[in-house]
C-alpha atoms as a PDB file:
ATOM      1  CA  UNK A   1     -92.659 -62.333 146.164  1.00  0.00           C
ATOM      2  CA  UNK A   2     -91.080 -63.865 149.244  1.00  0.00           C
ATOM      3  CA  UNK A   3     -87.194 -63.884 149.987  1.00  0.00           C
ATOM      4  CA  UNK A   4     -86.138 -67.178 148.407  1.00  0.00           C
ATOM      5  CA  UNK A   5     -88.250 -66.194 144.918  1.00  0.00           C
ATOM      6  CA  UNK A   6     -86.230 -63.033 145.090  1.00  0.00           C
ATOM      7  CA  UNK A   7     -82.455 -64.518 145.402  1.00  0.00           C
ATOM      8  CA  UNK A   8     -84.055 -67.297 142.675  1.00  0.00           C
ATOM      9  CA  UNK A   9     -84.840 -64.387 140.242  1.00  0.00           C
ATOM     10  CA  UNK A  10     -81.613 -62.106 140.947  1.00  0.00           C
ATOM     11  CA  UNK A  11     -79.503 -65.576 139.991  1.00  0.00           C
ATOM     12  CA  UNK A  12     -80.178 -68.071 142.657  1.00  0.00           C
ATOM     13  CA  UNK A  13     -77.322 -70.128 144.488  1.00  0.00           C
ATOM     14  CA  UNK A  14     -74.802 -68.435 146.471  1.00  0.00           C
ATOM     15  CA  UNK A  15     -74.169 -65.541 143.971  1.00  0.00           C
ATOM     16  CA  UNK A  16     -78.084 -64.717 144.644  1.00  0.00           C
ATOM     17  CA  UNK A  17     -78.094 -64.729 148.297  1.00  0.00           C
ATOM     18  CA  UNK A  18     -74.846 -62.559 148.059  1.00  0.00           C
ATOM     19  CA  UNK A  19     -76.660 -59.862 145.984  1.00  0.00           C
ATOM     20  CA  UNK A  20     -79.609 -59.965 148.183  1.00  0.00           C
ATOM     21  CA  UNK A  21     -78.040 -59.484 151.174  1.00  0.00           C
ATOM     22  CA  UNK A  22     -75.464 -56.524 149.891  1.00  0.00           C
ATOM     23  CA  UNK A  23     -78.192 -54.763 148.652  1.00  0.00           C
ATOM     24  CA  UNK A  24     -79.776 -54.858 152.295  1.00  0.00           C
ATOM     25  CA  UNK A  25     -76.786 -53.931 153.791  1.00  0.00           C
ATOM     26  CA  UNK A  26     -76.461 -51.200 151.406  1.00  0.00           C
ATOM     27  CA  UNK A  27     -80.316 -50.169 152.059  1.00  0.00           C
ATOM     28  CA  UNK A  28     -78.975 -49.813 155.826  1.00  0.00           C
ATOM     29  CA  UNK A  29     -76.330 -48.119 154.776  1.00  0.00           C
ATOM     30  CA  UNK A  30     -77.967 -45.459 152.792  1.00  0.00           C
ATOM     31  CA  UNK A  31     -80.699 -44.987 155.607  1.00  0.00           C
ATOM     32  CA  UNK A  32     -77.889 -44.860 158.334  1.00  0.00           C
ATOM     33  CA  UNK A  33     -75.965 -41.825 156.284  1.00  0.00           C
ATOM     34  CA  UNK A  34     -79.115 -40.088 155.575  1.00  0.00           C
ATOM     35  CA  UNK A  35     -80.154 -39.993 159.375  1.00  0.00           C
ATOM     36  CA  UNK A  36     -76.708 -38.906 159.929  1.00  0.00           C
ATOM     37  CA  UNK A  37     -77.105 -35.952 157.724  1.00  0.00           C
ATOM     38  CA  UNK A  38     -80.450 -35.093 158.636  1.00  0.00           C
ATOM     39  CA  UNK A  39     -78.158 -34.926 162.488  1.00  0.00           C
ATOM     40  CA  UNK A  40     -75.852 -32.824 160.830  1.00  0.00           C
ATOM     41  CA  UNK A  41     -77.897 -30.518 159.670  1.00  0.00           C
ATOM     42  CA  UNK A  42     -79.674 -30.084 162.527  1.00  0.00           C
ATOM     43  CA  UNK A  43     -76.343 -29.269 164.399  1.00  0.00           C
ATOM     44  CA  UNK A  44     -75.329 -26.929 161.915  1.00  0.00           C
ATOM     45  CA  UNK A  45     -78.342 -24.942 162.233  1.00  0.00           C
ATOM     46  CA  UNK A  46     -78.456 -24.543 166.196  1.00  0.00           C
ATOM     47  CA  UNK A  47     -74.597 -23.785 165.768  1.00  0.00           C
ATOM     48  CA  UNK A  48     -75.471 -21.184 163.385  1.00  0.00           C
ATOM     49  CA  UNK A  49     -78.021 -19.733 165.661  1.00  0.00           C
ATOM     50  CA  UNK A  50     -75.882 -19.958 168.568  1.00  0.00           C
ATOM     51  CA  UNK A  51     -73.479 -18.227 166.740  1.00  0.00           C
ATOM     52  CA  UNK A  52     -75.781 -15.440 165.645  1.00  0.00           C
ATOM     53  CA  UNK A  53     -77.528 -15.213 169.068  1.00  0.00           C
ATOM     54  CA  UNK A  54     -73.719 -14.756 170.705  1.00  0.00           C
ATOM     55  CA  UNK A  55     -72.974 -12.596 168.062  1.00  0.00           C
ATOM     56  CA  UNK A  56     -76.303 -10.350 168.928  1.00  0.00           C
ATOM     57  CA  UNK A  57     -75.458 -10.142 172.753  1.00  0.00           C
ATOM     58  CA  UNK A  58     -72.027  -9.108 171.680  1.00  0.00           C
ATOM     59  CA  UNK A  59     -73.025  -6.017 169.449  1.00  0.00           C
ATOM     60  CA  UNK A  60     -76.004  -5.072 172.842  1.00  0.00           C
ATOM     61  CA  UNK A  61     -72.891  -5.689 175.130  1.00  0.00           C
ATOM     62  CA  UNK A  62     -70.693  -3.273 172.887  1.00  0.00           C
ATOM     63  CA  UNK A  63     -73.381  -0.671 172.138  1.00  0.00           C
ATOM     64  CA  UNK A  64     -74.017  -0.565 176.240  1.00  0.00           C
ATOM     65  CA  UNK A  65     -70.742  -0.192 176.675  1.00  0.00           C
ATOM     66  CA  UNK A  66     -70.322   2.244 174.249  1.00  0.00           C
ATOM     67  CA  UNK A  67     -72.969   4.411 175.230  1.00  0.00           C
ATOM     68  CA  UNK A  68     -72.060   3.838 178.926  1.00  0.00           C
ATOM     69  CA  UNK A  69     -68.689   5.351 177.559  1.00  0.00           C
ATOM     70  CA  UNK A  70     -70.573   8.234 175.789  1.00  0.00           C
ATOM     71  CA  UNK A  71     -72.647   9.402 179.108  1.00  0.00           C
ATOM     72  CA  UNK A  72     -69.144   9.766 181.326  1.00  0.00           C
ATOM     73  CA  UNK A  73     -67.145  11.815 178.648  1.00  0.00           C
ATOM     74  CA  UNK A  74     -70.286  13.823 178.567  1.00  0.00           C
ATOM     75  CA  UNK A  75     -70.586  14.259 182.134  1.00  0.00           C
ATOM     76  CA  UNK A  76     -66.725  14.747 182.463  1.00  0.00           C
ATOM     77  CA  UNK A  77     -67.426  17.303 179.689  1.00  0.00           C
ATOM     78  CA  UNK A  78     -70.320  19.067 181.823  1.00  0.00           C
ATOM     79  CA  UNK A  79     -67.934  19.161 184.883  1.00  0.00           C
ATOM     80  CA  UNK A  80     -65.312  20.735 183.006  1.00  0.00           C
ATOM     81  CA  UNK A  81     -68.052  23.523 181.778  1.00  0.00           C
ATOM     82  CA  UNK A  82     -69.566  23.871 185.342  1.00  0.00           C
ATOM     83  CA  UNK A  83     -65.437  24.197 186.297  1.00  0.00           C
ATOM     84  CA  UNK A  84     -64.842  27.092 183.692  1.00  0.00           C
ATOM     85  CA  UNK A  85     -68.023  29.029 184.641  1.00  0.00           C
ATOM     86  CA  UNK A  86     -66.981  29.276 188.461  1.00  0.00           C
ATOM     87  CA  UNK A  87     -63.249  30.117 187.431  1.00  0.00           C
ATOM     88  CA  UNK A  88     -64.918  32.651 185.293  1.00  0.00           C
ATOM     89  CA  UNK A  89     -67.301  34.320 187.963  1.00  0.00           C
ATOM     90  CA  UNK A  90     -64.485  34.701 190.503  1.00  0.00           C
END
């Protein structure tokens, strides 16, 4: 069925070519929004993985820093030992 058979079977005339072409422009438009979700999607999945790969370096960043923490008390700690076992020999 060609183009002209088409608008002659949805009513013909002006009202036929009217249909017609609204339902192509509504064809675009329905493509056009589903590419944009498909876009969407896509950048609210690498924004979620951003977000969980910043997330991941924050928790390494805070558990260095936290055990970087950890080593000084505990060498503060062995200095104050090493302190009270020379005060104690003299």
């Amino acid at each position: 069925m060609d183009l002209a058979e088409f608008i002659k079977e949805v009513g013909g005339g002006l009202a036929g070519v009217v249909i017609v072409v609204q339902g192509w422009f509504n064809w675009i438009q329905y493509k056009r929004n589903s590419e944009l979700q498909d876009k969407m999607l896509a950048m609210a999945e690498t924004s979620v993985k951003e977000s969980r790969d910043l997330l991941t370096d924050t928790n390494r960043t805070t558990s260095a820093n936290t055990e970087i923490m950890r080593r000084a008390v505990q060498l503060l700690e062995d200095r104050r030992d090493e302190r009270r076992l020379l005060e104690d020999r003299r």
